[in-house]
Protein backbone atom coordinates (compact mmCIF):
# COMPACT_ATOMS: atom_id res chain seq x y z
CA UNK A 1 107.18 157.17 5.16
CA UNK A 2 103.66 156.76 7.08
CA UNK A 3 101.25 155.02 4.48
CA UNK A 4 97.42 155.06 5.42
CA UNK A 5 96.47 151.67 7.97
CA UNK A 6 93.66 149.43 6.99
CA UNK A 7 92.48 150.09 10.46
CA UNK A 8 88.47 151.27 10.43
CA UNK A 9 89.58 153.22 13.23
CA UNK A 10 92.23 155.51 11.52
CA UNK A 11 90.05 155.70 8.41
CA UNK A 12 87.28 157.37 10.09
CA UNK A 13 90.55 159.82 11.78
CA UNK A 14 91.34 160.22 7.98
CA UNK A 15 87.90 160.81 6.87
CA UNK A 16 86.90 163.11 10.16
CA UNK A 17 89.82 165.47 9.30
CA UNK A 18 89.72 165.53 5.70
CA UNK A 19 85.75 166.43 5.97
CA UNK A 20 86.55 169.45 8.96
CA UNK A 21 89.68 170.54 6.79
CA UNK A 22 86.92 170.71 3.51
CA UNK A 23 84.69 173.07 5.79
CA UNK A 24 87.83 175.71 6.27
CA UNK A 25 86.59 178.87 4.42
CA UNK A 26 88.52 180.66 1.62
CA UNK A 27 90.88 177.55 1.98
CA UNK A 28 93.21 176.96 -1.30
CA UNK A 29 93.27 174.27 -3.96
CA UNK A 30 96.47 172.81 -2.52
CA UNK A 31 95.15 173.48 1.11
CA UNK A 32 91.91 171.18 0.04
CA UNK A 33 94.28 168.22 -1.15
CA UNK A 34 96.65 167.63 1.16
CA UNK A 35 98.04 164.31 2.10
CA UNK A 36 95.92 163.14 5.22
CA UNK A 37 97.77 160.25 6.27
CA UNK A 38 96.33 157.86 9.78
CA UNK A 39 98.25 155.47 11.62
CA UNK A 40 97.48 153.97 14.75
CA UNK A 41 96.07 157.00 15.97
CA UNK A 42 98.63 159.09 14.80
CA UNK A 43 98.27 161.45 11.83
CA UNK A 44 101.05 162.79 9.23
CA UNK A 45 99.33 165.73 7.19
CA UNK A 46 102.08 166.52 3.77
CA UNK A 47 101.80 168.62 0.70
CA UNK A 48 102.07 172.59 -0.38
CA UNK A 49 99.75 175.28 0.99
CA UNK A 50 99.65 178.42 0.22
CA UNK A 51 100.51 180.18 3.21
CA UNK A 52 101.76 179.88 7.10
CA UNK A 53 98.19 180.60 8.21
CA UNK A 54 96.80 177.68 6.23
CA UNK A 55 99.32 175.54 7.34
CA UNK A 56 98.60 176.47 11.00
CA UNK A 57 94.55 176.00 10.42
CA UNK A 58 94.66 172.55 8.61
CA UNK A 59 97.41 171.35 11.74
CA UNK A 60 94.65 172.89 14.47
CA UNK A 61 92.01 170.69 13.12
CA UNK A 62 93.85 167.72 12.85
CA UNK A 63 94.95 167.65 16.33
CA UNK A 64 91.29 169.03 17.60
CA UNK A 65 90.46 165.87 15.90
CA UNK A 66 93.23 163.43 16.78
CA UNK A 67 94.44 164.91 19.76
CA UNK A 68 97.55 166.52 20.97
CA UNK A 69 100.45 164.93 20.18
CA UNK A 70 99.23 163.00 17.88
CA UNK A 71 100.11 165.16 14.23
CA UNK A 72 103.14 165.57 12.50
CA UNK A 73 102.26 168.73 10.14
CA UNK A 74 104.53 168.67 7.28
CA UNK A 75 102.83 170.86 4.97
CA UNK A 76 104.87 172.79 3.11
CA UNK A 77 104.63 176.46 2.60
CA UNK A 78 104.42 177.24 -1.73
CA UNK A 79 103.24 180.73 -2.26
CA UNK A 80 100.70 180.48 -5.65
CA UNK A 81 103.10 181.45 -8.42
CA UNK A 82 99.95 183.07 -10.31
């Protein structure tokens, strides 16, 4: 697996996603604290969401952010079991 570079250049990617992905209204806890993971440009996002449609949103940003091409979403999809 991907682990976050040193690079000041992917942790400002990092830190520019996870701060867009925070601004995401009526996101969920899970959706908030997912895996954000920069490497030479290139981005791996992992953990549960709640739904398809958060999956989709937190992907969009990262790759308005990092560019196309350039994320591997593997969020998973874990419906709350509340």
């Amino acid at each position: 697996p991907m682990d976050q570079s040193n690079k000041q250049a992917d942790i400002d990617l990092t830190a520019k996603i996870r701060e867009t992905v925070l601004e995401i209204e009526d996101l969920s806890v899970n959706g908030r604290n997912v895996k954000i993971i920069s490497n030479d440009g290139n981005v791996v996002l992992r953990g549960p969401v709640e739904s398809a449609a958060e999956k989709e949103r937190i992907g969009d940003v990262a790759q308005k952010i990092a560019g196309e091409g350039h994320v591997t979403n593997e969020l998973e999809v874990v419906p709350d079991a509340n």
